[in-house]
Protein backbone atom coordinates (compact mmCIF):
# COMPACT_ATOMS: atom_id res chain seq x y z
CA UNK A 1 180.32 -86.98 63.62
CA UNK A 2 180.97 -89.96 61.37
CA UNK A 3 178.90 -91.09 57.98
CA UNK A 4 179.33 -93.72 56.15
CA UNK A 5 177.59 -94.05 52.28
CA UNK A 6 178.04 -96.99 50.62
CA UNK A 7 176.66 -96.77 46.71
CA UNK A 8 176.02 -99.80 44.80
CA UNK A 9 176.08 -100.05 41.14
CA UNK A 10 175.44 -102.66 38.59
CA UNK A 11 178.55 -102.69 36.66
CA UNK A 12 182.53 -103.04 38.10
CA UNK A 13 183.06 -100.39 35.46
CA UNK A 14 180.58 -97.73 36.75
CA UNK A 15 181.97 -98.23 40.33
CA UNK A 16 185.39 -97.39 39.20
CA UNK A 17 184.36 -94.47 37.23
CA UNK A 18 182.34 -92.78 40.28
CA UNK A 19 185.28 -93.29 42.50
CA UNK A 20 187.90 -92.35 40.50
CA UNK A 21 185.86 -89.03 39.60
CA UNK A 22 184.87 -88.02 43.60
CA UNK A 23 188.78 -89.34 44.99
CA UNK A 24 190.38 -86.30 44.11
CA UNK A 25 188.28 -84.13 46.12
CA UNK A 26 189.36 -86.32 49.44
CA UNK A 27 192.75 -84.86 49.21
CA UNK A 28 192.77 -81.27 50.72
CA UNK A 29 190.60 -81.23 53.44
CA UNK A 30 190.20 -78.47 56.36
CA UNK A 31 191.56 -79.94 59.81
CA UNK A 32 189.06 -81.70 61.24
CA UNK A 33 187.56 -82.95 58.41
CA UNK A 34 188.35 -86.50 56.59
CA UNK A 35 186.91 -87.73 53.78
CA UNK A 36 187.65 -91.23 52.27
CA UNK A 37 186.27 -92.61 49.21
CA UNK A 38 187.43 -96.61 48.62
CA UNK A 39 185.75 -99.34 45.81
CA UNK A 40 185.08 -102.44 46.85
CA UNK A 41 183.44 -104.63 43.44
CA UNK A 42 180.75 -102.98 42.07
CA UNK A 43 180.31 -100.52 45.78
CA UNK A 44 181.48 -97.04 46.03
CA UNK A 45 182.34 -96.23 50.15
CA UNK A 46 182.32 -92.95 51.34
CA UNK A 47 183.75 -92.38 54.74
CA UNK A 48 183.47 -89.05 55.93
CA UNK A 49 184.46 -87.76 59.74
CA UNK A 50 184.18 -84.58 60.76
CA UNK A 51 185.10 -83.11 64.52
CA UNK A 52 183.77 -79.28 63.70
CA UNK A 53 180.79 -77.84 63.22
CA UNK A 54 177.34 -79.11 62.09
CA UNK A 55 177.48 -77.26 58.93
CA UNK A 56 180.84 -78.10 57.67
CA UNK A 57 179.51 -81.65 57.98
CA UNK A 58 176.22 -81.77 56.20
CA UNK A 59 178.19 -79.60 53.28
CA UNK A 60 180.80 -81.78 52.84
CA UNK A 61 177.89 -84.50 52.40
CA UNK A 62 175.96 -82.38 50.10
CA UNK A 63 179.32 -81.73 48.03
CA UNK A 64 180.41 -85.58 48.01
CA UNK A 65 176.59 -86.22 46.37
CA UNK A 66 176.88 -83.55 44.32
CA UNK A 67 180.03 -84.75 42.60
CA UNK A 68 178.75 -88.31 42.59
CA UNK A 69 175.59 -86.93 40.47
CA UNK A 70 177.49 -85.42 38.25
CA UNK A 71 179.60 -88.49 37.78
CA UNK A 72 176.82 -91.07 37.57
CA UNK A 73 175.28 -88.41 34.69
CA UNK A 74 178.15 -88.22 32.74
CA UNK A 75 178.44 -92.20 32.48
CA UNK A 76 174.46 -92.24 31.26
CA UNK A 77 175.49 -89.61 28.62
CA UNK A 78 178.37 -91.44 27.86
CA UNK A 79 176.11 -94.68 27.57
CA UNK A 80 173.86 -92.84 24.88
C-alpha cells in the first residue's frame, strides 16, 4: 500500500516549519513500513509505503496528520 499527501501552504517559511517538525518521526520505522517527508517550495510531501497490515497503515497516516496539526497550530499561535 502506497500514499502519497502533498500539503500546500502559503508561505516558504510555514512549509519548512511543518517538515522540519514531522521529519524526525520518519526515522525509526517498523520493517515494512517507510515513511518520507520531503519540501518542495511552499509543499510539504509525505510518502508513506507500507507492505503489512491494514492497520499499521491507516495509523501511521493518522499519526503523520496528527503531528502535522499540531505543527500547523503551533505556527498560528506563534503568529498571534
Amino acid at each position: 500500500m502506497e500514499a502519497k499527501i502533498v500539503l500546500k501552504y502559503r508561505k516558504l517559511q510555514e512549509a519548512e516549519a511543518v517538515a522540519n517538525a514531522v521529519s524526525p518521526d520518519n526515522l525509526k520505522t517498523p520493517q515494512g513500513l517507510k515513511v518520507k517527508t520531503t519540501r518542495q517550495g511552499n509543499k510539504v510531501l509525505n510518502q508513506i509505503q507500507c507492505e503489512t497490515k491494514l492497520q499499521t497503515f491507516m495509523a501511521t497516516i493518522d499519526d503523520l496528520l496528527s503531528a502535522v496539526s499540531v505543527a500547523e497550530r503551533t505556527i498560528s499561535a506563534t503568529k498571534k
